[in-house]
N, C-alpha and C. Protein backbone atom coordinates (compact mmCIF):
# COMPACT_ATOMS: atom_id res chain seq x y z
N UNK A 1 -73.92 117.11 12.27
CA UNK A 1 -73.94 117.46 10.85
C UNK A 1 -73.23 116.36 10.07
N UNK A 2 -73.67 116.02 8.94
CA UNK A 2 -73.45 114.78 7.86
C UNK A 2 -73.17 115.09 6.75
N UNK A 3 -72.34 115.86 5.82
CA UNK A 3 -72.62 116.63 5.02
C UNK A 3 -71.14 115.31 3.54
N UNK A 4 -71.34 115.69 2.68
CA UNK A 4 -70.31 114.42 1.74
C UNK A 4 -69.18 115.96 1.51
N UNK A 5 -68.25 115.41 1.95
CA UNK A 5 -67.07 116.66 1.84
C UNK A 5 -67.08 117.14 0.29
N UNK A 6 -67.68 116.51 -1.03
CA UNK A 6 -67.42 117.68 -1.91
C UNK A 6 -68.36 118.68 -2.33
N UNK A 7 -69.45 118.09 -1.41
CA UNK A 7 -70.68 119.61 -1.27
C UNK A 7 -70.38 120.89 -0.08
N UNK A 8 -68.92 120.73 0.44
CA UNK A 8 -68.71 121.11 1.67
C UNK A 8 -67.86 122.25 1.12
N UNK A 9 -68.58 123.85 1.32
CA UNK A 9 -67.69 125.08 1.18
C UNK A 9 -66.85 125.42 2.46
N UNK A 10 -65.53 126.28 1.65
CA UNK A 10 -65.10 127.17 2.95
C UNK A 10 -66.00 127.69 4.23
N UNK A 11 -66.93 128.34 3.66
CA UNK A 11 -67.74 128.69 4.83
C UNK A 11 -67.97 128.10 5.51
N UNK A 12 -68.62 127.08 5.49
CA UNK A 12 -69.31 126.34 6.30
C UNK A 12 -68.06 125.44 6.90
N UNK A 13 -66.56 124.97 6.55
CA UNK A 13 -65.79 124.69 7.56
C UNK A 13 -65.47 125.93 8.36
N UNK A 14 -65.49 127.18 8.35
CA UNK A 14 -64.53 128.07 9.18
C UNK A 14 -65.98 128.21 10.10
N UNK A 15 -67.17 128.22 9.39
CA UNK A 15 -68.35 128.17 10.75
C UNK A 15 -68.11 126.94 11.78
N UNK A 16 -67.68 125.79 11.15
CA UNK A 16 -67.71 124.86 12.20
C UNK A 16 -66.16 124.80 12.90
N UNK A 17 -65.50 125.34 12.72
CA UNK A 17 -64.23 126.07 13.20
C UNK A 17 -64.44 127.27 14.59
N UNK A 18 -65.45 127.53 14.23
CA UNK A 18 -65.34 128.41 14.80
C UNK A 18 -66.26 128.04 16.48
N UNK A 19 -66.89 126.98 16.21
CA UNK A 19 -67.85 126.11 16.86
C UNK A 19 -66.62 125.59 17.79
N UNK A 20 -66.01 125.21 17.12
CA UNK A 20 -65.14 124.33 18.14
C UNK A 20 -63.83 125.17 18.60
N UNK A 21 -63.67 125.65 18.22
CA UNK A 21 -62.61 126.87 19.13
C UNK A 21 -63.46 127.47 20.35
N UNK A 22 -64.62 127.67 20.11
CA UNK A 22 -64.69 128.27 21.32
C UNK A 22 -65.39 127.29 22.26
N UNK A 23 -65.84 126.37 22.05
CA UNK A 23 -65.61 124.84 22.66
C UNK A 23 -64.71 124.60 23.36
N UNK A 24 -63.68 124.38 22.24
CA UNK A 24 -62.53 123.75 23.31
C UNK A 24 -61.33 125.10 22.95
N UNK A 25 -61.32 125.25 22.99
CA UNK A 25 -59.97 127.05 22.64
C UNK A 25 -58.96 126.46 21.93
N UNK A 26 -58.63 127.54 21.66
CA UNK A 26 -57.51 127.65 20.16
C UNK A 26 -56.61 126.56 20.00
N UNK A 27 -55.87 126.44 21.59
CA UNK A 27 -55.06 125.48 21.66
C UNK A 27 -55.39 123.74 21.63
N UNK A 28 -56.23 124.01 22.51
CA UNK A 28 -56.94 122.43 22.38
C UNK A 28 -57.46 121.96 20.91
N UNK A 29 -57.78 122.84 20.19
CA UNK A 29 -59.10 122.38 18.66
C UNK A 29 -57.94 121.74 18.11
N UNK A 30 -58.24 120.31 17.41
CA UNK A 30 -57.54 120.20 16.10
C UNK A 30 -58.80 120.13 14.66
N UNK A 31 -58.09 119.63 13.77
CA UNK A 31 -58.85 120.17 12.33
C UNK A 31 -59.65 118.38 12.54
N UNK A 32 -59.12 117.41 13.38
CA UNK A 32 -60.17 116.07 13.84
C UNK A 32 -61.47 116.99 14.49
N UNK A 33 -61.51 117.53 15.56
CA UNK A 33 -62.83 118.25 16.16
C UNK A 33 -63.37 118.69 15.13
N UNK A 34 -62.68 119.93 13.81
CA UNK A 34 -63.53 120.50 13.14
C UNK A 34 -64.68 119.53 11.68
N UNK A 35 -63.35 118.37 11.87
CA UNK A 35 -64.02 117.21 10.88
C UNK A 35 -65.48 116.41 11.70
N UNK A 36 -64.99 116.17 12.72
CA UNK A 36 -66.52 115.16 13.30
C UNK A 36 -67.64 115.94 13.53
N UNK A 37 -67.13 117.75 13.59
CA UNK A 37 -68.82 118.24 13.73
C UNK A 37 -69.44 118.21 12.14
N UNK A 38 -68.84 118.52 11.45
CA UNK A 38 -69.16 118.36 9.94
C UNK A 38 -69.70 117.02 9.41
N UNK A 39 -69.38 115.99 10.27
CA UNK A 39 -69.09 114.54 9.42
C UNK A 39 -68.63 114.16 8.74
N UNK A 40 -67.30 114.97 8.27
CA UNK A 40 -66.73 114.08 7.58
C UNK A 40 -65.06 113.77 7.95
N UNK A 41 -64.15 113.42 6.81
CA UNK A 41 -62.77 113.18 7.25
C UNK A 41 -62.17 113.74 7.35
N UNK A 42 -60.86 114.41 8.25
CA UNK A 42 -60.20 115.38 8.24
C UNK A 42 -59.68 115.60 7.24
N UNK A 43 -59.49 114.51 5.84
CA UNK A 43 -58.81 114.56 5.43
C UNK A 43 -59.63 115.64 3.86
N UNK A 44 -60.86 115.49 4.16
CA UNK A 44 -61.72 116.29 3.37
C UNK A 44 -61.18 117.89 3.50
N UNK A 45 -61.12 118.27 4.56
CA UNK A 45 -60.62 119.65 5.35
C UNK A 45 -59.37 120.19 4.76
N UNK A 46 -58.82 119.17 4.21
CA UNK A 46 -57.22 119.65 3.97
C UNK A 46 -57.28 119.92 2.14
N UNK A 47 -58.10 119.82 1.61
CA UNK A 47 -58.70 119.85 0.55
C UNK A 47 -59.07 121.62 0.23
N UNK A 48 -59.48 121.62 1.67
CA UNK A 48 -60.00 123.72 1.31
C UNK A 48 -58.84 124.27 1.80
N UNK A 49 -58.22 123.97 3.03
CA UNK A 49 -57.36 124.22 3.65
C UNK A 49 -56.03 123.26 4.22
N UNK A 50 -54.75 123.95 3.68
CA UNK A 50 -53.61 123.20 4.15
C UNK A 50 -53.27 122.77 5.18
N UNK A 51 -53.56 123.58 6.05
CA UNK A 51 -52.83 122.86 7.32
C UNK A 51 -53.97 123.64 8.51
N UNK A 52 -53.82 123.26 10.12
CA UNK A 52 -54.66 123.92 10.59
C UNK A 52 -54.54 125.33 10.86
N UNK A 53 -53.30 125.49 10.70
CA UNK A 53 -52.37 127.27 10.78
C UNK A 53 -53.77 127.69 9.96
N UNK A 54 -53.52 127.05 8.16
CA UNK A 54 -54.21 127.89 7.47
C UNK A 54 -55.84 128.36 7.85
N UNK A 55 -56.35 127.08 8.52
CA UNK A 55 -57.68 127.35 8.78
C UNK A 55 -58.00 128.58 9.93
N UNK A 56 -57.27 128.76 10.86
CA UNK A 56 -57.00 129.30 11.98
C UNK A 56 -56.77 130.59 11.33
N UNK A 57 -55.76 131.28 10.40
CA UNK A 57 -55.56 132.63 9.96
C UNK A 57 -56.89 132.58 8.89
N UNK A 58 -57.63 131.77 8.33
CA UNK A 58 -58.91 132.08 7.60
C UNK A 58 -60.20 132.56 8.82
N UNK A 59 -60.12 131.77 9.34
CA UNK A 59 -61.44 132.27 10.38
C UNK A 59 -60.90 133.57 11.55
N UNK A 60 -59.75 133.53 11.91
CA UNK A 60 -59.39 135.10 12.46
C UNK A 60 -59.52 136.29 11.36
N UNK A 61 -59.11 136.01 9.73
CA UNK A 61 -59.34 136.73 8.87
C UNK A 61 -60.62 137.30 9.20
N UNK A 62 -61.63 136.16 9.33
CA UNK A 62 -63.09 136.64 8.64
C UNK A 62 -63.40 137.37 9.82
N UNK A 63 -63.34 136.60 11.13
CA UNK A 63 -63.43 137.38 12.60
C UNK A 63 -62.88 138.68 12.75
N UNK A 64 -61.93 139.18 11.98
CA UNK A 64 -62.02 140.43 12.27
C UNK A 64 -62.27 141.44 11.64
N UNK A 65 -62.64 140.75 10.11
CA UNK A 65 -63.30 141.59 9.44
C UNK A 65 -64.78 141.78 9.66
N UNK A 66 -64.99 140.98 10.39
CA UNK A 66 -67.08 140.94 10.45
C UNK A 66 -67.16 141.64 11.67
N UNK A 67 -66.06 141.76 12.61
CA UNK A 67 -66.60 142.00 13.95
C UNK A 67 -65.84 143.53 14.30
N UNK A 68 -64.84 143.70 13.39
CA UNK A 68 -63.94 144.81 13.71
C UNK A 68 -64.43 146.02 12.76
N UNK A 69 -63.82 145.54 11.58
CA UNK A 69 -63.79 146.38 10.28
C UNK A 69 -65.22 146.99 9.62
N UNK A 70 -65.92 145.97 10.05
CA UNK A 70 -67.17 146.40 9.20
C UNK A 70 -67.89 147.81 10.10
N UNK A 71 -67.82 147.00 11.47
CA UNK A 71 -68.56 147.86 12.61
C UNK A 71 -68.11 149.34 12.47
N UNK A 72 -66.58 149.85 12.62
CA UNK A 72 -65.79 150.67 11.85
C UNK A 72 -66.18 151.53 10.83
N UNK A 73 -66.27 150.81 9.60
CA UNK A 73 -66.66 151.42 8.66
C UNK A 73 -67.81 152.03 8.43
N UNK A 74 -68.99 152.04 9.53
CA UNK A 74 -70.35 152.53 9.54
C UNK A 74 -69.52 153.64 10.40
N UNK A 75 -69.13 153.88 10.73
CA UNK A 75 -68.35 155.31 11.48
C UNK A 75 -67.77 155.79 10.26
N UNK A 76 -66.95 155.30 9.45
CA UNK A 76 -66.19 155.91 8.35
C UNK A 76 -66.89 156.63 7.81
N UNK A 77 -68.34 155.79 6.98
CA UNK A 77 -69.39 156.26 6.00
C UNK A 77 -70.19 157.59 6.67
N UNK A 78 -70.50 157.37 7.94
CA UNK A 78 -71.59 158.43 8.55
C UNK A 78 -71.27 159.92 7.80
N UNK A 79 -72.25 160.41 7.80
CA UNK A 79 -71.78 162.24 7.68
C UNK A 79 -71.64 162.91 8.58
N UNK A 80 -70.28 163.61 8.58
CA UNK A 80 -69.86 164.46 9.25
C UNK A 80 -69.43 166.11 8.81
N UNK A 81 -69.66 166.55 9.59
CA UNK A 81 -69.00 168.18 9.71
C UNK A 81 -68.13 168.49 10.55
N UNK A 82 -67.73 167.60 11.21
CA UNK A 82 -66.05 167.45 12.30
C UNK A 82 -65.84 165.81 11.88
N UNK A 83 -64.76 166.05 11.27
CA UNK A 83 -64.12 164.81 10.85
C UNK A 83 -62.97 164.65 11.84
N UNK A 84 -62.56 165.77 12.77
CA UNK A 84 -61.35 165.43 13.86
C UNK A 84 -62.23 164.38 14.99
N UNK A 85 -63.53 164.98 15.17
CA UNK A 85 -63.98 164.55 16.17
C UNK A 85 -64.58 162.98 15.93
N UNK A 86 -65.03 163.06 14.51
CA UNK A 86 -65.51 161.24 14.00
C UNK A 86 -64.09 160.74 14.14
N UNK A 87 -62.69 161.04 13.86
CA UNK A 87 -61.91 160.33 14.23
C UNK A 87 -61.62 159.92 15.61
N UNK A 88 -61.86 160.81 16.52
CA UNK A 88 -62.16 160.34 17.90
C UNK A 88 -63.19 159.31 18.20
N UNK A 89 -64.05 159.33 17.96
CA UNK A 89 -64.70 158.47 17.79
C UNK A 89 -64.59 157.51 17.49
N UNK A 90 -64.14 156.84 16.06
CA UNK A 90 -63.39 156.23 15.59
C UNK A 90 -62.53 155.19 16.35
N UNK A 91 -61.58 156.00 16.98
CA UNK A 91 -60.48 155.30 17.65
C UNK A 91 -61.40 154.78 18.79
N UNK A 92 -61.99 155.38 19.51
CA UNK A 92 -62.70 155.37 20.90
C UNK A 92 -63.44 153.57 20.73
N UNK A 93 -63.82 153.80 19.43
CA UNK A 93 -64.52 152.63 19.17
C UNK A 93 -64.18 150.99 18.89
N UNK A 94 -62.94 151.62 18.28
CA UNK A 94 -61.99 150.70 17.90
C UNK A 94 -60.96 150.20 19.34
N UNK A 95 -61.27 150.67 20.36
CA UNK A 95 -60.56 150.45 21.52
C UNK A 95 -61.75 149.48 22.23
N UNK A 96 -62.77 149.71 22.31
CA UNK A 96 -64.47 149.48 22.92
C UNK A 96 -64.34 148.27 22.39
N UNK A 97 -64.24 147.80 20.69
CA UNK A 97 -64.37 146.42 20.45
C UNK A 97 -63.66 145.21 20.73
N UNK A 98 -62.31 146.08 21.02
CA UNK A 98 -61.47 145.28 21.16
C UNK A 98 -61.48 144.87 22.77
N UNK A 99 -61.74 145.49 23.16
CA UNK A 99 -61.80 145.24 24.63
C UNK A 99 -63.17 144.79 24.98
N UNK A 100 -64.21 144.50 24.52
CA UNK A 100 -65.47 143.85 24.45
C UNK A 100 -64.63 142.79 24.21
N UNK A 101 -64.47 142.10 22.81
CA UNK A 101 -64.31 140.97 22.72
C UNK A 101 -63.32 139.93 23.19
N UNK A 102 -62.38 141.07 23.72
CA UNK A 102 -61.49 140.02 24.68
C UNK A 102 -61.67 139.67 26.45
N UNK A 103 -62.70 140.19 26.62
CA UNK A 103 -64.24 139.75 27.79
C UNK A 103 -65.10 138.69 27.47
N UNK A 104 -65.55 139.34 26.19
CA UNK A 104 -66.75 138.62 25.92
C UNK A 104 -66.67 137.31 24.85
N UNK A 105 -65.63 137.29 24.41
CA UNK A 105 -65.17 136.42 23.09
C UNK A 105 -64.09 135.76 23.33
N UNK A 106 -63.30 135.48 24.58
CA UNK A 106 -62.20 135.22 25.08
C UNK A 106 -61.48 134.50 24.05
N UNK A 107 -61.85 133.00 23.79
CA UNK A 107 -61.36 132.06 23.05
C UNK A 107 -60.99 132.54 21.33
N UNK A 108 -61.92 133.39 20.60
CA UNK A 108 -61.86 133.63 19.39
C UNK A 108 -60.78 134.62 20.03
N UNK A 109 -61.02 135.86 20.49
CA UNK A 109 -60.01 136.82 20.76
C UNK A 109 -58.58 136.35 20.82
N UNK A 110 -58.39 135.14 21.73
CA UNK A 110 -57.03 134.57 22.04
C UNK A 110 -56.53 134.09 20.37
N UNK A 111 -57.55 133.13 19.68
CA UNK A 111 -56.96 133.45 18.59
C UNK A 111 -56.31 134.29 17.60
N UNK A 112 -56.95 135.22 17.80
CA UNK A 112 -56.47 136.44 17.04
C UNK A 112 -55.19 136.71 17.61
N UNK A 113 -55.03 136.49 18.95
CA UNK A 113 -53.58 137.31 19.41
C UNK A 113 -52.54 136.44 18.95
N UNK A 114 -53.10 134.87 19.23
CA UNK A 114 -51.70 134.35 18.85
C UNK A 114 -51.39 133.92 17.19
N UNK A 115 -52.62 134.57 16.42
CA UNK A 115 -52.09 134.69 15.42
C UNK A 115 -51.20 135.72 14.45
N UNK A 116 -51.71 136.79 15.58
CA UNK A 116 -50.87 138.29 15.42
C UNK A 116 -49.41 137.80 15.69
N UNK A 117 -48.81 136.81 16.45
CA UNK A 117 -47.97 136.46 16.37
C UNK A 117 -46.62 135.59 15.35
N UNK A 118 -47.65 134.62 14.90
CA UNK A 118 -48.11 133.82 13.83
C UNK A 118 -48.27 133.92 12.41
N UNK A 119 -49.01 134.62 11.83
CA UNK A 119 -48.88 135.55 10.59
C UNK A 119 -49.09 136.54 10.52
N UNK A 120 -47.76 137.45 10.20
CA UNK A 120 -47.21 138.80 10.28
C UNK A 120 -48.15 138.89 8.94
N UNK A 121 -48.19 138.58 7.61
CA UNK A 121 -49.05 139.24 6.03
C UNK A 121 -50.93 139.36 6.39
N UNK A 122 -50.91 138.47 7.42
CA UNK A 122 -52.57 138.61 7.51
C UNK A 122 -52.91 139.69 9.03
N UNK A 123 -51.98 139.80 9.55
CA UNK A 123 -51.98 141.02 10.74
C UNK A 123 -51.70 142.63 10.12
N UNK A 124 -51.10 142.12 8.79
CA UNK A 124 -50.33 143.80 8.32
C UNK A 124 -51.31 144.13 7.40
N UNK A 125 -52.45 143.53 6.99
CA UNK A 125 -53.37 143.45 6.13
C UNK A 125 -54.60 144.14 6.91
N UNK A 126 -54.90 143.35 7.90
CA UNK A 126 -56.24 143.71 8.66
C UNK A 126 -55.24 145.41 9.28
N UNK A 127 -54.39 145.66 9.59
CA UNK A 127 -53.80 146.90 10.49
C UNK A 127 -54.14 147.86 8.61
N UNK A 128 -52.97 147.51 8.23
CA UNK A 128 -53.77 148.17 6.60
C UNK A 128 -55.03 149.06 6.26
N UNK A 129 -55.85 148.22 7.02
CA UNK A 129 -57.31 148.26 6.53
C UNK A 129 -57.83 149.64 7.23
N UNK A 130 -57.61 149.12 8.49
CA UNK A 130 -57.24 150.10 9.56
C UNK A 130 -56.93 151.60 9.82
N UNK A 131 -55.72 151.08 9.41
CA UNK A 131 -54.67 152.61 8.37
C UNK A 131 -55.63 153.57 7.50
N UNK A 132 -56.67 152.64 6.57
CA UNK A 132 -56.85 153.01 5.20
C UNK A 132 -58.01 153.80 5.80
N UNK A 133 -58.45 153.32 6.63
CA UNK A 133 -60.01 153.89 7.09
C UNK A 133 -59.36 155.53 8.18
N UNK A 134 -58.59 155.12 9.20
CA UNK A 134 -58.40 156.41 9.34
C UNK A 134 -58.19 157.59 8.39
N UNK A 135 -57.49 157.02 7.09
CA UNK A 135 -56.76 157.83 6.12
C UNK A 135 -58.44 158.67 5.87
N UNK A 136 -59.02 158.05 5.69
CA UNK A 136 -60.49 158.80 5.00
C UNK A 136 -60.91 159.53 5.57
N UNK A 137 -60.74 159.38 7.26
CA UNK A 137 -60.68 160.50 7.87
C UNK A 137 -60.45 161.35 8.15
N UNK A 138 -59.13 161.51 8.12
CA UNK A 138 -57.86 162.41 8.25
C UNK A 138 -58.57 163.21 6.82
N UNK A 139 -58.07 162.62 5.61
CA UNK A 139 -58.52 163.93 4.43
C UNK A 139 -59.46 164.62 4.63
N UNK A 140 -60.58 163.75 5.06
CA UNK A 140 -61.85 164.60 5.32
C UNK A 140 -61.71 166.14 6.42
N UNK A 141 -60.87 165.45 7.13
CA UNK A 141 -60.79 166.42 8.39
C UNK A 141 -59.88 167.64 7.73
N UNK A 142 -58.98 167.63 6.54
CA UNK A 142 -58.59 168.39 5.85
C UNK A 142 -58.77 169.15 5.38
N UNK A 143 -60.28 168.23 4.49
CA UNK A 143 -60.61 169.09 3.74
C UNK A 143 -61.96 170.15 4.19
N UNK A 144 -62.04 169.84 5.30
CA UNK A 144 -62.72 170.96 6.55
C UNK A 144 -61.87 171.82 7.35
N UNK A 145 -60.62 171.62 7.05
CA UNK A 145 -59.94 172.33 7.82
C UNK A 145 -59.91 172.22 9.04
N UNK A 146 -60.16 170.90 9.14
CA UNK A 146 -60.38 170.91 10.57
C UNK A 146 -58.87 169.91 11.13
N UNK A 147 -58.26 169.54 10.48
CA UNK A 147 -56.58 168.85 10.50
C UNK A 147 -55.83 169.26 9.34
N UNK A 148 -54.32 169.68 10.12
CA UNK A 148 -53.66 170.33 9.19
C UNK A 148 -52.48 169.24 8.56
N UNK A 149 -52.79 169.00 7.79
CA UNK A 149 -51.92 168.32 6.69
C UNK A 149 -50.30 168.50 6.76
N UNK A 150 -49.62 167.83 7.90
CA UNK A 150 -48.33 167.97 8.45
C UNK A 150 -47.33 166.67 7.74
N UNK A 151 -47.96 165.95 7.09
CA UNK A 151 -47.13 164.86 6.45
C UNK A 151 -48.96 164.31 5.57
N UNK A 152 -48.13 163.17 4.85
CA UNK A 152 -49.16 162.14 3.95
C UNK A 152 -50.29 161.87 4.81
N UNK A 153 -50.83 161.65 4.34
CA UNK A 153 -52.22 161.42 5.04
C UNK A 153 -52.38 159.90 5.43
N UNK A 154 -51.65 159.06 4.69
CA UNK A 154 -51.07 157.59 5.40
C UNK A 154 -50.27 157.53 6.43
N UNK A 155 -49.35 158.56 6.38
CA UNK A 155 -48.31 158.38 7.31
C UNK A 155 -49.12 158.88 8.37
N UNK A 156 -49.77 159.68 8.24
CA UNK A 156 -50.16 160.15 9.83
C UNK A 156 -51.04 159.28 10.18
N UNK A 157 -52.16 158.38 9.47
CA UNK A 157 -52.87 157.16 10.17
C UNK A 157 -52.06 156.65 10.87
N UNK A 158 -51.10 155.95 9.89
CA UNK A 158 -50.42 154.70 10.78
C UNK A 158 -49.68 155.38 12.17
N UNK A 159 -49.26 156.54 12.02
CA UNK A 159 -48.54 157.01 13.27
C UNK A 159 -49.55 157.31 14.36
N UNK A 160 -50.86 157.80 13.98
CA UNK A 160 -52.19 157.45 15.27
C UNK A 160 -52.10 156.28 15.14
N UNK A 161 -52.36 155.17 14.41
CA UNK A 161 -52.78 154.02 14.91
C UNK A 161 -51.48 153.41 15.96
N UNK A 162 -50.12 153.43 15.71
CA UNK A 162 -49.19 153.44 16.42
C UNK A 162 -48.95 153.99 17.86
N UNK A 163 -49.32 155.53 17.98
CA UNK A 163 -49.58 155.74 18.94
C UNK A 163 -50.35 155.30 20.48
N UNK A 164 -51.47 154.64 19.65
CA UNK A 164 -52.73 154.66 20.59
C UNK A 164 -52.57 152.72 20.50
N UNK A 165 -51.81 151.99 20.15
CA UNK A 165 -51.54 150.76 19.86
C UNK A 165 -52.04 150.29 21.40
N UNK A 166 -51.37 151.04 22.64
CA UNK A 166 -51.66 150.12 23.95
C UNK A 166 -53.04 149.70 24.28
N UNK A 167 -53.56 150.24 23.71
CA UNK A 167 -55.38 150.53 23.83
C UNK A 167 -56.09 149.81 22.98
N UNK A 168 -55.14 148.83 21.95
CA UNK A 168 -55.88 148.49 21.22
C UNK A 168 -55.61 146.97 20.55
N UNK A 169 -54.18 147.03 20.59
CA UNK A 169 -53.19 145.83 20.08
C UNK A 169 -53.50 145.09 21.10
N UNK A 170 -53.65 143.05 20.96
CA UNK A 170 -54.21 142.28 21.70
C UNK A 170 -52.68 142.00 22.70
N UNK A 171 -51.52 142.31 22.40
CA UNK A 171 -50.50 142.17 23.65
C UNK A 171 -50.94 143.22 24.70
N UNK A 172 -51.02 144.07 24.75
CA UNK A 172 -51.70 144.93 25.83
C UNK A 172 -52.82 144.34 26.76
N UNK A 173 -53.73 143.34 26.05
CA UNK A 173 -54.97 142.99 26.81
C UNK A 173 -54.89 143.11 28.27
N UNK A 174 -54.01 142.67 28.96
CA UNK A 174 -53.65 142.66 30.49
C UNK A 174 -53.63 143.84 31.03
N UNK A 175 -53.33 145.38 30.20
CA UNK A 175 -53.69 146.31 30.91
C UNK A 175 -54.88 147.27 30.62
N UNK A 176 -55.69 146.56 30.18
CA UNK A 176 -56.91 147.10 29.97
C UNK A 176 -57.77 147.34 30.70
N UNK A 177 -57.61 146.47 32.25
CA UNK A 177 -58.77 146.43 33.04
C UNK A 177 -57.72 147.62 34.28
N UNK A 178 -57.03 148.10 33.74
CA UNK A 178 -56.58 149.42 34.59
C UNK A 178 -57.52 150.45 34.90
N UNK A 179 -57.68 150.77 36.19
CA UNK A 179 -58.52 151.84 35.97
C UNK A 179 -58.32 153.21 35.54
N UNK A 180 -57.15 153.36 35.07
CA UNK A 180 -56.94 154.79 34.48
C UNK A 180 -56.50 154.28 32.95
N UNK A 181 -57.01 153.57 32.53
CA UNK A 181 -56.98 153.18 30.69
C UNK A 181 -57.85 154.66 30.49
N UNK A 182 -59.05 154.80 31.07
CA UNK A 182 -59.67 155.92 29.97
C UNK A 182 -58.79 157.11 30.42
N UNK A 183 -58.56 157.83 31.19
CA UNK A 183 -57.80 158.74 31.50
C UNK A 183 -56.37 159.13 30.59
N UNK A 184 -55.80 157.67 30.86
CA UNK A 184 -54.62 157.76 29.67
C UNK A 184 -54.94 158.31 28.36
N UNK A 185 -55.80 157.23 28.14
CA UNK A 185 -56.04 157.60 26.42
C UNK A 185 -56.72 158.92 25.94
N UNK A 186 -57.55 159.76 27.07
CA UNK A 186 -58.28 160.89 27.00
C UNK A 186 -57.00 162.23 26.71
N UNK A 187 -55.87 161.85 27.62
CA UNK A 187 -54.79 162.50 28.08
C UNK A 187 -53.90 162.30 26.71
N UNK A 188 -53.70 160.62 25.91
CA UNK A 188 -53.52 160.76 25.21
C UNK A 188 -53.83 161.59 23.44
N UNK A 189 -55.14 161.54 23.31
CA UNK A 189 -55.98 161.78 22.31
C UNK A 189 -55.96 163.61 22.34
N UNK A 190 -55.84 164.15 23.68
CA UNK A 190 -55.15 165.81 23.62
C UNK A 190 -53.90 166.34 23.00
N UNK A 191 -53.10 165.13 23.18
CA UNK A 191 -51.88 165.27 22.67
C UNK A 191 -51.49 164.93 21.06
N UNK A 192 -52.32 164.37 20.61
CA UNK A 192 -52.89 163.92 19.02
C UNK A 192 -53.38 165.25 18.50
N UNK A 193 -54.45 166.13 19.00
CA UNK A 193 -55.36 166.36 18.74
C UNK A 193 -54.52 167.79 18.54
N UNK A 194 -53.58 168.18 19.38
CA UNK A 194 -52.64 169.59 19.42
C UNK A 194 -51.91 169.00 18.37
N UNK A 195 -51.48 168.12 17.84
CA UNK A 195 -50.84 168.13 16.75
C UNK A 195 -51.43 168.17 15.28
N UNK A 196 -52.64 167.47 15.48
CA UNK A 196 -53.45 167.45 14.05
C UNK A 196 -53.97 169.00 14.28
N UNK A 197 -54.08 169.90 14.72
CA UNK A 197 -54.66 170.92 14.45
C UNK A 197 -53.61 172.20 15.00
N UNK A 198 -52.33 171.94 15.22
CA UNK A 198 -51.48 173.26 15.11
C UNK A 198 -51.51 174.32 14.33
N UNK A 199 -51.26 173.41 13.29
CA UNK A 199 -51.50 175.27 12.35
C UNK A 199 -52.89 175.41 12.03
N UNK A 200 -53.80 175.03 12.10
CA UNK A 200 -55.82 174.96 12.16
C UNK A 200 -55.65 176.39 13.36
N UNK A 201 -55.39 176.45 14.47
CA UNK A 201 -55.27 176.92 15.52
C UNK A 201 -54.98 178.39 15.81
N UNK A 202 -53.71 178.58 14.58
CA UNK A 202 -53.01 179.46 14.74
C UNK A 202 -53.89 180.69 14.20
């Protein structure tokens, strides 16, 4: 590719970013690799983006919004008449992707982890998002009566998403290929599930 760096959008560097990370992986890429597939100078690159940190938390940004969040949110939108159980789901799913893509996506995945490390405002953002989408659930499940409204309806996302973190957060990856991951989390998700619906129950 030959392109004159001031016809050259964001997009199209974090696409060719993304070319070469999983080329050569996170650690190996510099923002020189992402300049020569483009054709032009690195120094064009630093023009959209400051440094390669920045380029690196832009394309994990977009990576986990295209591959995580969106997928997600077609679960959010669906119609339901058990909103406890779309939240099972939900989570179930959100465990499935993550553990797909750190199989199947190794190199982008590794990015993401060590940027979870890296920038805490763009990790608390995408978890946020996260949060926000269970939250829609949770009310819903409320307002079916089907979860009993024991605190804010934020607070109790983030405290499922907290909960169920081993299953899902990229430091865990190493115990994923356990063979009692589903068992746990099945074992876990009973113990969620007696709490969101105690007084439902009674």
């Amino acid at each position: 590719m030959n392109k004159a760096g001031s016809f050259l959008s964001k997009t199209e560097i974090m696409d060719a970013a993304e070319q070469t990370l999983r080329r050569f992986g996170p650690d190996k890429t510099s923002v020189t690799d992402v300049a020569k597939l483009l054709g032009v100078s690195h120094g064009t690159l630093y023009r959209h983006f400051p440094s390669k940190a920045a380029l690196r938390e832009a394309v994990t940004e977009r990576w986990l919004e295209e591959q995580i969040v969106v997928p997600l949110d077609q679960i959010v939108n669906a119609p339901t008449e058990n909103a406890l159980a779309q939240l099972r789901i939900y989570i179930a799913r959100l465990i499935e992707l993550k553990r797909h893509y750190a199989e199947q996506d190794s190199e982008m995945f590794k990015m993401y982890a060590d940027v979870t490390m890296e920038a805490a405002e763009l990790i608390q953002l995408h978890i946020q998002r996260i949060i926000d989408q269970m939250s829609i659930l949770i009310d819903r499940g409320v307002q079916q009566n089907r979860i009993v409204q024991s605190a804010e309806t934020g607070v109790l996302a983030r405290t499922i998403f907290h909960a169920t973190s081993r299953f899902h957060h990229p430091a865990h990856a190493y115990e994923w290929q356990s063979a009692s991951t589903r068992q746990d989390f099945d074992q876990l998700w009973l113990l969620l599930e007696q709490g969101l619906t105690a007084s439902v129950l009674k």
